[in-house]
N, C-alpha and C. Protein backbone atom coordinates (compact mmCIF):
# COMPACT_ATOMS: atom_id res chain seq x y z
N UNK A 1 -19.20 -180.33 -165.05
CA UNK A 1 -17.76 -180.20 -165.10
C UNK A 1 -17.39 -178.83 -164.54
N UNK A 2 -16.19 -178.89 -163.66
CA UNK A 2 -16.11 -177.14 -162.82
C UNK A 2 -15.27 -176.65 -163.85
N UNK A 3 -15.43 -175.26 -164.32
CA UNK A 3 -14.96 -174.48 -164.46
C UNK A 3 -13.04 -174.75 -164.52
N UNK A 4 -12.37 -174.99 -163.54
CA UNK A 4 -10.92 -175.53 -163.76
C UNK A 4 -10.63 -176.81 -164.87
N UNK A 5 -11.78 -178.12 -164.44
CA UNK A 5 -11.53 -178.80 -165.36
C UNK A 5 -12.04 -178.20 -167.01
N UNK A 6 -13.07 -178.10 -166.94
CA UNK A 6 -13.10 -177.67 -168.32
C UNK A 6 -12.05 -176.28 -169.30
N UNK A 7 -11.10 -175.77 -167.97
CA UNK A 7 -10.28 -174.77 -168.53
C UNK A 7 -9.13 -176.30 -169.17
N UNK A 8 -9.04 -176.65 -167.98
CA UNK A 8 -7.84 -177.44 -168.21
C UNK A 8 -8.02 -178.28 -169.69
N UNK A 9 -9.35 -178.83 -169.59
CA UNK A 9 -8.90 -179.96 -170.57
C UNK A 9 -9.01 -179.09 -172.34
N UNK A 10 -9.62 -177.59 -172.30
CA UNK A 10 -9.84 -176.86 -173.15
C UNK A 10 -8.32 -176.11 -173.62
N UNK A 11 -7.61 -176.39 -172.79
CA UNK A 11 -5.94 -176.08 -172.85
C UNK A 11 -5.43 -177.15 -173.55
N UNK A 12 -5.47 -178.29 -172.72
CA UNK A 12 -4.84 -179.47 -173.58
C UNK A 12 -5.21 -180.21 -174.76
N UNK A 13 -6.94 -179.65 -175.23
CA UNK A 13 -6.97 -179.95 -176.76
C UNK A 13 -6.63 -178.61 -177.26
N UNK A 14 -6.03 -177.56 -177.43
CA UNK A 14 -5.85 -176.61 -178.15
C UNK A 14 -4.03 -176.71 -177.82
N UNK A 15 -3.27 -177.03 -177.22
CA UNK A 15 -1.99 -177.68 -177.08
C UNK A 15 -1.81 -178.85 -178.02
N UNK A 16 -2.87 -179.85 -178.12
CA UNK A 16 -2.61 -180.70 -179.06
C UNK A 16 -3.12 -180.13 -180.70
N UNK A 17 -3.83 -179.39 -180.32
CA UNK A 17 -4.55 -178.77 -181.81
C UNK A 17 -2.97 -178.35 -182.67
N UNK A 18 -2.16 -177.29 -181.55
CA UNK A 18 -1.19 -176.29 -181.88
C UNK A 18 -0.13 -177.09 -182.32
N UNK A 19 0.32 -178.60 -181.90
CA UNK A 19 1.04 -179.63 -181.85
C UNK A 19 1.60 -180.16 -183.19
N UNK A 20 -0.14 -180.37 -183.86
CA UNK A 20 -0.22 -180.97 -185.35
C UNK A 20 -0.49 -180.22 -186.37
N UNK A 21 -0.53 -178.82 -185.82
CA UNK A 21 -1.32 -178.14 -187.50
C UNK A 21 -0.60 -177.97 -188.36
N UNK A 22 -1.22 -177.75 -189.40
CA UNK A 22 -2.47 -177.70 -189.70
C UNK A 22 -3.30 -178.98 -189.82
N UNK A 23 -2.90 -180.26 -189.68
CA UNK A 23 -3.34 -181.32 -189.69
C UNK A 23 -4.73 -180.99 -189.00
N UNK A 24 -6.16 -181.34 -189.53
CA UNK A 24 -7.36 -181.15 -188.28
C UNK A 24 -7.15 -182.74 -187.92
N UNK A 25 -7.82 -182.55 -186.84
CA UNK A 25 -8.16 -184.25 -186.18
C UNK A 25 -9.92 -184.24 -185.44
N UNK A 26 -10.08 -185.24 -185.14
CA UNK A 26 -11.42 -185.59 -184.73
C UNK A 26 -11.98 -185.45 -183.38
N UNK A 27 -12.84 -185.04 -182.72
CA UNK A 27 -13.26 -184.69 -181.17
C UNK A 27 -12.74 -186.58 -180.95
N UNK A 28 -12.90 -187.75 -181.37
CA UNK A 28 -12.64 -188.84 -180.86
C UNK A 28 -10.74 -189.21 -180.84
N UNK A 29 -10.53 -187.80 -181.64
CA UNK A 29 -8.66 -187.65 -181.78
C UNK A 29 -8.24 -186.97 -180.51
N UNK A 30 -9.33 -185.89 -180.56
CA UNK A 30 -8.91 -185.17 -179.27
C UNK A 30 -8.87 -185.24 -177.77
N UNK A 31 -9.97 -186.70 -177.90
CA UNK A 31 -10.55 -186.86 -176.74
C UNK A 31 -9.70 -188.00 -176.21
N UNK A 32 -9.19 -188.74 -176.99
CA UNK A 32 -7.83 -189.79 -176.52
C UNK A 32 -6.43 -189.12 -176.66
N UNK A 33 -6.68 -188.21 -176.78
CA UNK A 33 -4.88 -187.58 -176.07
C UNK A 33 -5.25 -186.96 -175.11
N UNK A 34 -6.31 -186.03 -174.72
CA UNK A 34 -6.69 -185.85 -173.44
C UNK A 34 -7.21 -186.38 -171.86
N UNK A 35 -7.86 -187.53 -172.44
CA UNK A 35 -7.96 -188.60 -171.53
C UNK A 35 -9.74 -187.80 -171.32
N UNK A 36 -10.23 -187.68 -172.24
CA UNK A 36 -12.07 -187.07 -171.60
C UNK A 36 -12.77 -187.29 -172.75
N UNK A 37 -13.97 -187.86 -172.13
CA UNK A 37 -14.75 -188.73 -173.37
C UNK A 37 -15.39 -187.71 -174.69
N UNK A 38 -15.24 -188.09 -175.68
CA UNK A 38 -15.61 -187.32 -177.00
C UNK A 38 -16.60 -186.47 -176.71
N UNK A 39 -17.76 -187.07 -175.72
CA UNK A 39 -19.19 -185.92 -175.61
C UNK A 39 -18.58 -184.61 -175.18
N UNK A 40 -18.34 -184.78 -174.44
CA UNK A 40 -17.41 -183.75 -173.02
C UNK A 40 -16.55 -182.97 -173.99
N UNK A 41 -15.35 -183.57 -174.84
CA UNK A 41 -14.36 -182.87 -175.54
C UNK A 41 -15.25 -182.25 -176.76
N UNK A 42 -16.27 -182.75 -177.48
CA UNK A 42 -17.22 -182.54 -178.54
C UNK A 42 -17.97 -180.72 -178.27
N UNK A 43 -18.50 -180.88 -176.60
CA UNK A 43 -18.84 -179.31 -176.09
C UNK A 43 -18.02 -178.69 -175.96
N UNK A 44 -16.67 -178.69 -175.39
CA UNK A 44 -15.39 -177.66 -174.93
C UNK A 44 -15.00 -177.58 -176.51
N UNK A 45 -15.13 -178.08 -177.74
CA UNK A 45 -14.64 -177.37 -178.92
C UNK A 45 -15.55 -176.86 -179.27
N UNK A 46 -17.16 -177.24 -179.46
CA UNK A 46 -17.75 -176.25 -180.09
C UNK A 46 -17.91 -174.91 -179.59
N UNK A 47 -17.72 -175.07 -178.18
CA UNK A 47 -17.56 -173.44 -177.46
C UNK A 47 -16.26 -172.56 -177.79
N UNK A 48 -15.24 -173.66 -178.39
CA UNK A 48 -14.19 -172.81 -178.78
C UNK A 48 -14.21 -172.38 -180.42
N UNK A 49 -14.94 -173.05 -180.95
CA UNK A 49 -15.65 -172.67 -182.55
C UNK A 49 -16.10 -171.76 -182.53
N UNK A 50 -17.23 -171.90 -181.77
CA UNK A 50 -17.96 -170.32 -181.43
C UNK A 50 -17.84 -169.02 -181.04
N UNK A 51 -16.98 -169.01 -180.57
CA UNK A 51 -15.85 -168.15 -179.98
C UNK A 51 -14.54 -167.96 -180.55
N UNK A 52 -14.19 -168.56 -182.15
CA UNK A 52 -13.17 -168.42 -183.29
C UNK A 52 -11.50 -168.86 -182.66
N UNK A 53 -11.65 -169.72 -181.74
CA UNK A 53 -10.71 -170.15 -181.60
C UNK A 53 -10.23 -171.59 -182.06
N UNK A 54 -11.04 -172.28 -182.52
CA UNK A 54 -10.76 -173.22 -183.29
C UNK A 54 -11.90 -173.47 -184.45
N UNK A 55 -11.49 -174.16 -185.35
CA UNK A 55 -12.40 -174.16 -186.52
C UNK A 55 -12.64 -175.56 -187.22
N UNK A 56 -13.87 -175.67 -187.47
CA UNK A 56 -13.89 -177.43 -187.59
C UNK A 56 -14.07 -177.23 -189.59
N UNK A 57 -13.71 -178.54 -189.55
CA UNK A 57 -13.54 -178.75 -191.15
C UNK A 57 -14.62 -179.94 -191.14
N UNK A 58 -15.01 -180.17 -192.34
CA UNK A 58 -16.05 -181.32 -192.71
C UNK A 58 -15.56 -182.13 -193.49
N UNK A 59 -15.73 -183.07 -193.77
CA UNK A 59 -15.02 -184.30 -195.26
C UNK A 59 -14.41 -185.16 -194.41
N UNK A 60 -13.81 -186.07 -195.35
CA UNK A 60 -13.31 -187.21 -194.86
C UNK A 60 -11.77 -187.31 -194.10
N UNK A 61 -11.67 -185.81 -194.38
CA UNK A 61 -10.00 -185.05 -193.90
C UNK A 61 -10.71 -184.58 -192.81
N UNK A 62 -12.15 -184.46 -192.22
CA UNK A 62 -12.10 -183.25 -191.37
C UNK A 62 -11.93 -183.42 -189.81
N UNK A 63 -12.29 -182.10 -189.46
CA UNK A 63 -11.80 -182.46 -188.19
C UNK A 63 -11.65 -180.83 -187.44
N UNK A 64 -10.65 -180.74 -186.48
CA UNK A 64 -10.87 -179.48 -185.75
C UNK A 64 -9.27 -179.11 -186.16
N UNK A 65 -9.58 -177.51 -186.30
CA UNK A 65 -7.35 -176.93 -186.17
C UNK A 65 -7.58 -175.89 -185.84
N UNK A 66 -6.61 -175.70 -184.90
CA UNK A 66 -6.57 -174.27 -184.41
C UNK A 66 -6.09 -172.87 -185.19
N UNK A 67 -7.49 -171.59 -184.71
CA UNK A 67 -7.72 -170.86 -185.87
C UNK A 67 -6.91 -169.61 -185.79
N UNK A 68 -5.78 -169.77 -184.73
CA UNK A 68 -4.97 -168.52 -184.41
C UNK A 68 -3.48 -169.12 -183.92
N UNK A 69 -2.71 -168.11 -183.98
CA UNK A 69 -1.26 -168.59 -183.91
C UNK A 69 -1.38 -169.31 -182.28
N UNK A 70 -0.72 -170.07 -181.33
CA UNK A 70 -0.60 -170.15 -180.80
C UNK A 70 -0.11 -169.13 -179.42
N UNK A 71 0.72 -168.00 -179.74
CA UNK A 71 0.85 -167.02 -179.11
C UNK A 71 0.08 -165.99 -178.86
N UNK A 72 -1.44 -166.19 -179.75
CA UNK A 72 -2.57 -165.28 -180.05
C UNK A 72 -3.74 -165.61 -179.22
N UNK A 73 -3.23 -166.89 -178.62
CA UNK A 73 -4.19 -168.01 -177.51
C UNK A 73 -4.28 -167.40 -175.86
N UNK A 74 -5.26 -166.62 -175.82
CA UNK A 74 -4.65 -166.71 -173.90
C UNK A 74 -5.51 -167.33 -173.16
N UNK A 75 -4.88 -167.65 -171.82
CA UNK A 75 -6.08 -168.58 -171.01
C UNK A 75 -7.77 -167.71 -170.41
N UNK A 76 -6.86 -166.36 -170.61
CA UNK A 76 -8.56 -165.20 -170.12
C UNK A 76 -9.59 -165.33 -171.09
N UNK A 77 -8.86 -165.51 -172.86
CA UNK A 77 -9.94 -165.83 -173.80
C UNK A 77 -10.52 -167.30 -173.99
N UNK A 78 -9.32 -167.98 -173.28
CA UNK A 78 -10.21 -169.59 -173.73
C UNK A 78 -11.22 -169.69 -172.43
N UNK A 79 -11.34 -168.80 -171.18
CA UNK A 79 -12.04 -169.42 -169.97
C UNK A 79 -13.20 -168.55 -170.20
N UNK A 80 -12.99 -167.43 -170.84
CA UNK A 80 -14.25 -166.53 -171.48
C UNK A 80 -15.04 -167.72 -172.16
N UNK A 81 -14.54 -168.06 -173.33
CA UNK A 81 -15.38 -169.09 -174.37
C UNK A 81 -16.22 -170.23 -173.34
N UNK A 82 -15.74 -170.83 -173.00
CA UNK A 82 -16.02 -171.68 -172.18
C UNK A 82 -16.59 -171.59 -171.06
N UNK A 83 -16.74 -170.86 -170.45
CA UNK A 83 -17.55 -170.24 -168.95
C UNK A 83 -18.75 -168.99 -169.22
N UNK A 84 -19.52 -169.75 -168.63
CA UNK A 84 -20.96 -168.89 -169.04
C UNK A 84 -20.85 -167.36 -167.73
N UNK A 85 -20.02 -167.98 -166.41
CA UNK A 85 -20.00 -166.62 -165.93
C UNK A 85 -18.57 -166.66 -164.73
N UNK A 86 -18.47 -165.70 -163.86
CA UNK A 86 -17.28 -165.66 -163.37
C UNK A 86 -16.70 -166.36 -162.76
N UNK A 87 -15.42 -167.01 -162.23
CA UNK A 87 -14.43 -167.63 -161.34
C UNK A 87 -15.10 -167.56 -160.19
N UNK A 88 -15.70 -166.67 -159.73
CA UNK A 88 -16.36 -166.08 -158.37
C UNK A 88 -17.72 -165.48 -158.10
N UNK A 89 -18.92 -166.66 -157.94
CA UNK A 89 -20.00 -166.32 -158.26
C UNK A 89 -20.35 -166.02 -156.84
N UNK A 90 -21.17 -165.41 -156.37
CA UNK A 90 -21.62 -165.17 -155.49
C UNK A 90 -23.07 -164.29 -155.21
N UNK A 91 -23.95 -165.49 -154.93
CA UNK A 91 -25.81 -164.57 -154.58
C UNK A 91 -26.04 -163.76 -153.34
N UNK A 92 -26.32 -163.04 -154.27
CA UNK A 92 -26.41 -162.02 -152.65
C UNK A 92 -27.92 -162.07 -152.17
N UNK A 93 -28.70 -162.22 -153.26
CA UNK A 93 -30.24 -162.27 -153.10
C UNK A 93 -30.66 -162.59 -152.00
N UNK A 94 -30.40 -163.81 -151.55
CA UNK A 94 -30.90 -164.72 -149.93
C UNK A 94 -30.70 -164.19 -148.64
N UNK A 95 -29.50 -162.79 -148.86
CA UNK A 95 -29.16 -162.62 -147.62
C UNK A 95 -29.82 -161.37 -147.14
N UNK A 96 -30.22 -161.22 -145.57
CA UNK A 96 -30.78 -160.21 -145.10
C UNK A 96 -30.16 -159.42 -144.03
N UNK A 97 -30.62 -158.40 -143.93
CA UNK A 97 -30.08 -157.53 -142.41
C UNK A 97 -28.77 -156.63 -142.98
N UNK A 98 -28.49 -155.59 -142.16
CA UNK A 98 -27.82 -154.80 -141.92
C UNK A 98 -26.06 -155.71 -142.33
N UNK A 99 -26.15 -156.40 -141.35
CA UNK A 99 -24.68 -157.18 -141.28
C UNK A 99 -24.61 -157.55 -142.62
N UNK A 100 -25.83 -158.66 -142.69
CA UNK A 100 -25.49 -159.59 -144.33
C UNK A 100 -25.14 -158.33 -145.60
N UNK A 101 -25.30 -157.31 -145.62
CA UNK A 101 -25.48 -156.46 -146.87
C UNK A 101 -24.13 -155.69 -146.48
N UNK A 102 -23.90 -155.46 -145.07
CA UNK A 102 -21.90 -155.26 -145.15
C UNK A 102 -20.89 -156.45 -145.54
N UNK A 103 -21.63 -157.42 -145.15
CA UNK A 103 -20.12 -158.78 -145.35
C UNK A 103 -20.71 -159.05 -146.85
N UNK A 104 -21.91 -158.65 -147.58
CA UNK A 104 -22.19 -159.27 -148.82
C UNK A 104 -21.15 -157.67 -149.68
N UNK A 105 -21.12 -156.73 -149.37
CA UNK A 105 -20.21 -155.63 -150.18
C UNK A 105 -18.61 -156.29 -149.55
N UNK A 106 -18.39 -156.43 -148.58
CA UNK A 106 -17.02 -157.00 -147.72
C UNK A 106 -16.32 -158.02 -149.27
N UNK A 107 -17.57 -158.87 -149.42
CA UNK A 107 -16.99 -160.13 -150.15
C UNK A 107 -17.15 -159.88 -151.65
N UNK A 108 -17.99 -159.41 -152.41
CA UNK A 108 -18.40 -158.96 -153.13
C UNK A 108 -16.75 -157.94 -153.98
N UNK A 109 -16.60 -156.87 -153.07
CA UNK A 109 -15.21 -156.15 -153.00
C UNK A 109 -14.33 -157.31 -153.57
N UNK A 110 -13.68 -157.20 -152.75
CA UNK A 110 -12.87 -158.72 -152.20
C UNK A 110 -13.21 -159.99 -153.36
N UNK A 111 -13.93 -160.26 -153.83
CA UNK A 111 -13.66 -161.21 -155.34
C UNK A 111 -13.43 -160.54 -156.25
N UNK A 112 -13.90 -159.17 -156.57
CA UNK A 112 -13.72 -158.43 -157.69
C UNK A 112 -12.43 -158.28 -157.85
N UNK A 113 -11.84 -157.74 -156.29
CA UNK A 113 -10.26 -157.72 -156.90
C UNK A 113 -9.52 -158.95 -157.11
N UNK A 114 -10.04 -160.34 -156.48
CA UNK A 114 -8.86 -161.60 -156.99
C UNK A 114 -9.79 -161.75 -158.10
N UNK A 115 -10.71 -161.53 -158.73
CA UNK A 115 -11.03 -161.56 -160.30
C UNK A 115 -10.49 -161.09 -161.35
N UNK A 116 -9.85 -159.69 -160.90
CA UNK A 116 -9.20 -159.07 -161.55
C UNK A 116 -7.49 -159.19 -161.74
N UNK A 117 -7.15 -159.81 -160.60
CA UNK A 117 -5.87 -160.12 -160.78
C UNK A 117 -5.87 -161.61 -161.47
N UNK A 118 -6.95 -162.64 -161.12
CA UNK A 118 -6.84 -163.54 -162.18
C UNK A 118 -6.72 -163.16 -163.70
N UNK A 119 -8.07 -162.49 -164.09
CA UNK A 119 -7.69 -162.16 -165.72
C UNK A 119 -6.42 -161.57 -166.11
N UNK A 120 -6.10 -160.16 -165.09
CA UNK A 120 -4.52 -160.41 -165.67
C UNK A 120 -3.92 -161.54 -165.90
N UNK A 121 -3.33 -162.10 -165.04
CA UNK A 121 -2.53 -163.13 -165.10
C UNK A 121 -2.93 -164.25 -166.13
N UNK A 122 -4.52 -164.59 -166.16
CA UNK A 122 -4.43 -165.27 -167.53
C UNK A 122 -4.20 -164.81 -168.96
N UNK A 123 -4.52 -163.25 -168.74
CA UNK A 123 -3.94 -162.50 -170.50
C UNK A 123 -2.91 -162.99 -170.49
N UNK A 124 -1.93 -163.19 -168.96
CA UNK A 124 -0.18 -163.20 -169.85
C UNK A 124 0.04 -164.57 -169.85
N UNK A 125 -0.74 -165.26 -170.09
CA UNK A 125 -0.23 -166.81 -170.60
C UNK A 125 -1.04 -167.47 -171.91
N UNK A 126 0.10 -167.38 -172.66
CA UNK A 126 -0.70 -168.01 -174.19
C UNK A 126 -0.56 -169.62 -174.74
N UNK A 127 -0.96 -170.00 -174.91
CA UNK A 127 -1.28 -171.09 -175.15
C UNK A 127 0.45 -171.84 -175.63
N UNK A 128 1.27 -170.88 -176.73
CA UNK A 128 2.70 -171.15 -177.07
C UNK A 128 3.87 -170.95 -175.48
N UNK A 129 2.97 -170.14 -174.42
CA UNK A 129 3.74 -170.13 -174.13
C UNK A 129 3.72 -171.51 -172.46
N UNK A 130 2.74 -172.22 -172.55
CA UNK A 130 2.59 -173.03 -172.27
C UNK A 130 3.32 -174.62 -173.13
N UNK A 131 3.47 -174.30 -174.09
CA UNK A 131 3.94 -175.32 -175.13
C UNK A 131 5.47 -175.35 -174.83
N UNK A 132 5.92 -174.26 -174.30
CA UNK A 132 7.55 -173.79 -174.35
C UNK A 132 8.02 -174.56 -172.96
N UNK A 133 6.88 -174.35 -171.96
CA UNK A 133 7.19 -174.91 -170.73
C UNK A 133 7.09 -176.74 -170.78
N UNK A 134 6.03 -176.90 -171.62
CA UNK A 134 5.82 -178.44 -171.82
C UNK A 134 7.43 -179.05 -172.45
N UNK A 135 7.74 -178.35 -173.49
CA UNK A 135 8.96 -178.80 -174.33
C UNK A 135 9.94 -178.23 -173.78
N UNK A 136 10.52 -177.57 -172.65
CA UNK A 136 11.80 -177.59 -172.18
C UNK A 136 12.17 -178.46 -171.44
């Protein structure tokens, strides 16, 4: 699963989490309002468990609810949880010569800064304030 989808669909169960709480519901609750099969939705929450953004309950009530206000949600911390490494991977290992080791700093440069303007831009979007855009 790339990296976008698993942001995406890690947005729209924590949108539905924010929807019903404190009600918890079930990875097979979460996974039919999202439209992605329970296995799939089952990993994108426990990475968000693990990472204290959502919290699962046990019993016959249990289920998953989200463990922070909704405005406390941003997309830089949910793609952290969920992504083992950056938006912009790039091996430099393979490449040789003079040239390859200028266009490998050239590019290298050059993702760091649209890396960096991504995480901004995902600090300033929180999960409520995605909810505000859904409901206007």
């Amino acid at each position: 699963m790339s990296a976008s989808t698993k942001l995406s669909n890690a947005v729209k169960a924590l949108c539905f989490l924010a929807s019903v709480h404190p009600e918890p519901k079930t990875s097979t609750e979460i996974s039919g309002f999202i439209g992605v099969n329970a296995s799939k939705t089952r990993k994108i929450l426990s990475m968000l468990v693990k990472n204290n953004i959502v919290e699962s309950t046990y019993g016959p009530a249990g289920g998953f609810v989200i463990k922070k206000k909704p405005d406390e949600i941003h997309l830089q911390e949910i793609y952290c949880a969920i992504e083992d490494r950056k938006a912009f991977h790039m091996d430099v290992t393979k490449n040789r010569g003079e040239q390859s080791n200028y266009l490998n700093i050239f590019f290298i440069d050059l993702f760091a800064e649209i890396q960096i303007e991504i995480e901004d831009k995902m600090r300033q979007i929180s999960i409520q304030s995605i909810l505000n855009k859904i409901n206007s």
